[in-house]
C-alpha atoms as a PDB file:
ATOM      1  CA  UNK A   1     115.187  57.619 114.163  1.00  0.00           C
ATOM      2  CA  UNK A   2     114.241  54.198 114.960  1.00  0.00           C
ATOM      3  CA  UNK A   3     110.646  54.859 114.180  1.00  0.00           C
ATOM      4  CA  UNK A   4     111.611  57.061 110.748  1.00  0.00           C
ATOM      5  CA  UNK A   5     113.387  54.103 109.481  1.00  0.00           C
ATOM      6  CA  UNK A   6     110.272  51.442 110.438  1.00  0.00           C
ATOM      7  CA  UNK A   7     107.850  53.552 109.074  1.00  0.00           C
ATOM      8  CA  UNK A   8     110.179  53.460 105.697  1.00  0.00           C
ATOM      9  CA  UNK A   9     110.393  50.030 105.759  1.00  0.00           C
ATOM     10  CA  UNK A  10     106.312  49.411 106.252  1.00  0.00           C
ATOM     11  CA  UNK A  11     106.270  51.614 103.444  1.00  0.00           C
ATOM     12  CA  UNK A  12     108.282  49.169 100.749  1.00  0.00           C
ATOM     13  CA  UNK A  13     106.369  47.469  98.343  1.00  0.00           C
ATOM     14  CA  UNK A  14     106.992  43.777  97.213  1.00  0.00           C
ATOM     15  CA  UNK A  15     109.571  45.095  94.852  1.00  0.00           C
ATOM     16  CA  UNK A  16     111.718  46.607  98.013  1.00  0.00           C
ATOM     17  CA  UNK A  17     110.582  50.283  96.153  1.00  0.00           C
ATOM     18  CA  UNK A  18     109.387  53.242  98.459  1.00  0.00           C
ATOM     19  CA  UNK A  19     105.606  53.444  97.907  1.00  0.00           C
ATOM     20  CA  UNK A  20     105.044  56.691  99.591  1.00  0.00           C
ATOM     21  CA  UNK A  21     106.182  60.229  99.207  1.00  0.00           C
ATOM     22  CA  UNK A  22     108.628  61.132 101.924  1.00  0.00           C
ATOM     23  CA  UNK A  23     106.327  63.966 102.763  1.00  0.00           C
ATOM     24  CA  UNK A  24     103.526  61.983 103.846  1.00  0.00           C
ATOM     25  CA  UNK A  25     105.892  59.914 106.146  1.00  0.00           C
ATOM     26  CA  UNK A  26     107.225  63.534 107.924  1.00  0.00           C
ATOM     27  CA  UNK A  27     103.569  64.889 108.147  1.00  0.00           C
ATOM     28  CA  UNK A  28     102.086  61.272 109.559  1.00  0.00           C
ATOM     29  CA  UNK A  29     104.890  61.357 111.752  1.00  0.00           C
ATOM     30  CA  UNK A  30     104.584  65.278 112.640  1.00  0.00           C
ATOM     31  CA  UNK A  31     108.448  65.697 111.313  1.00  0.00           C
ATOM     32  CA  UNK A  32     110.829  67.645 108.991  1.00  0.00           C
ATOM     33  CA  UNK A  33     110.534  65.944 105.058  1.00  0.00           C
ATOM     34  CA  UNK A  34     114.379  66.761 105.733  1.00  0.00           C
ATOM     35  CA  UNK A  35     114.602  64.229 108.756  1.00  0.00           C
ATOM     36  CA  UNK A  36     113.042  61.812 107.105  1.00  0.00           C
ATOM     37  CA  UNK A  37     115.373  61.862 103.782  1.00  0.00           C
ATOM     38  CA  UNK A  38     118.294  61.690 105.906  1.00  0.00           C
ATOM     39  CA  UNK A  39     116.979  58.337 107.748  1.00  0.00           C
ATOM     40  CA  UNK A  40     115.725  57.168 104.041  1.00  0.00           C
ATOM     41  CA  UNK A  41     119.440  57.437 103.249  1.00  0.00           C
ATOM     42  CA  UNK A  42     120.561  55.171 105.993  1.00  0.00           C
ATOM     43  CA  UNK A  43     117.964  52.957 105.380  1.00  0.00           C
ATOM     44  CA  UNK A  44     119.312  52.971 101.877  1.00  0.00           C
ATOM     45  CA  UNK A  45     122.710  51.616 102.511  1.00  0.00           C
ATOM     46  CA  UNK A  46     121.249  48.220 103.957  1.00  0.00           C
ATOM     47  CA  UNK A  47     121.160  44.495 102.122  1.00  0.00           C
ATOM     48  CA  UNK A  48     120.303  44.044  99.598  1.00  0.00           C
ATOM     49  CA  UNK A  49     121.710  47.334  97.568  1.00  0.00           C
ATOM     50  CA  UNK A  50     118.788  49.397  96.504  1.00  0.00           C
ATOM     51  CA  UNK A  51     116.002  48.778  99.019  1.00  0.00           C
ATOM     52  CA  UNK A  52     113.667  51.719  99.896  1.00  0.00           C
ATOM     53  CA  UNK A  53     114.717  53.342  95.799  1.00  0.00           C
ATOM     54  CA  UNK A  54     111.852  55.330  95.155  1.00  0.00           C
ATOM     55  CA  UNK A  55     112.506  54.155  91.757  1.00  0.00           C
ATOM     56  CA  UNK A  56     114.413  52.518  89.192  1.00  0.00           C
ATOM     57  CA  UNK A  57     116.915  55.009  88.281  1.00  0.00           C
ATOM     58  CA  UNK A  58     117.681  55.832  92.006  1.00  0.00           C
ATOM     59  CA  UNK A  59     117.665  51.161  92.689  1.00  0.00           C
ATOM     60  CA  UNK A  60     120.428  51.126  90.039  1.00  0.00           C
ATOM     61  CA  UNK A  61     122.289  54.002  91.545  1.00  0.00           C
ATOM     62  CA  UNK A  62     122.166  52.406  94.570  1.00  0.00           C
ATOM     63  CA  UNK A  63     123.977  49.535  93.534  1.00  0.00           C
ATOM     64  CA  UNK A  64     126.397  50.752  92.002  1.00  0.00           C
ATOM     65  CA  UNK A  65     128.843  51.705  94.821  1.00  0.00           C
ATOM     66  CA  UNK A  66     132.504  52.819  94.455  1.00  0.00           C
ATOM     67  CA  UNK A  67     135.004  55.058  92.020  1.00  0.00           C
ATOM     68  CA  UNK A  68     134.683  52.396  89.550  1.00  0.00           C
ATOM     69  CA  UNK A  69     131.841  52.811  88.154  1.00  0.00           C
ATOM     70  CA  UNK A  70     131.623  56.490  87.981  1.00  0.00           C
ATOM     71  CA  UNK A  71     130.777  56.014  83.715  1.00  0.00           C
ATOM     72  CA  UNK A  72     127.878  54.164  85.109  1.00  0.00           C
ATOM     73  CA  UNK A  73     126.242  56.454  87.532  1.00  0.00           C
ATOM     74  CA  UNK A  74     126.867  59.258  84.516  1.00  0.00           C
ATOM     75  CA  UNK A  75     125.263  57.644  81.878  1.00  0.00           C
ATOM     76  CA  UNK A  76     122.103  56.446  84.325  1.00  0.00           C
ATOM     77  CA  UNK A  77     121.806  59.841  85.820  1.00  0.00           C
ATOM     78  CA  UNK A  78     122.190  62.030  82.469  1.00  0.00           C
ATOM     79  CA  UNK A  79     120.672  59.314  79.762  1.00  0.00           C
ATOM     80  CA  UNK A  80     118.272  56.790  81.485  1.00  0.00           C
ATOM     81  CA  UNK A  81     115.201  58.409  80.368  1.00  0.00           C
ATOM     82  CA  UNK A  82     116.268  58.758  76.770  1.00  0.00           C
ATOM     83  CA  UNK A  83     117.569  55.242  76.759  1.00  0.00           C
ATOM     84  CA  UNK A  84     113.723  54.417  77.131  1.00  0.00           C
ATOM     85  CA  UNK A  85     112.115  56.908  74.547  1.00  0.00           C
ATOM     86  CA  UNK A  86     113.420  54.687  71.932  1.00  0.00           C
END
């Protein structure tokens, strides 16, 4: 697990983003894409809230945590793309 979650973290950019596919991190590290998604989610919940996003829908998410902002995670999950056609 340990070296899951440092070959995430080699793998930020200098935004905090996930630069890779998780698929190339399971086959350079001979692993299930599965395994890798489920340390990718721990290394998720660490400071500062949304590190390792693979990108700026999923960073926002990320930072939103608790019930109270479940109009928030709705409208960024269903309407974040349109809000950027226009």
């Amino acid at each position: 697990e340990q070296n899951i979650a440092e070959e995430i973290i080699w793998n930020l950019d200098e935004n905090g983003y996930l630069a890779i596919d998780t698929i190339l991190i399971s086959d350079h590290l001979g692993i299930s894409e599965d395994e890798v998604e489920r340390i990718l989610f721990l290394v998720q919940k660490l400071k500062p809230a949304g590190i390792a996003a693979r990108n700026l829908q999923e960073c926002l998410i990320l930072q939103l945590k608790g019930e109270g902002y479940k109009t928030h995670k709705n409208i960024i999950n269903n309407l974040f793309f349109i809000m950027f056609l226009y």
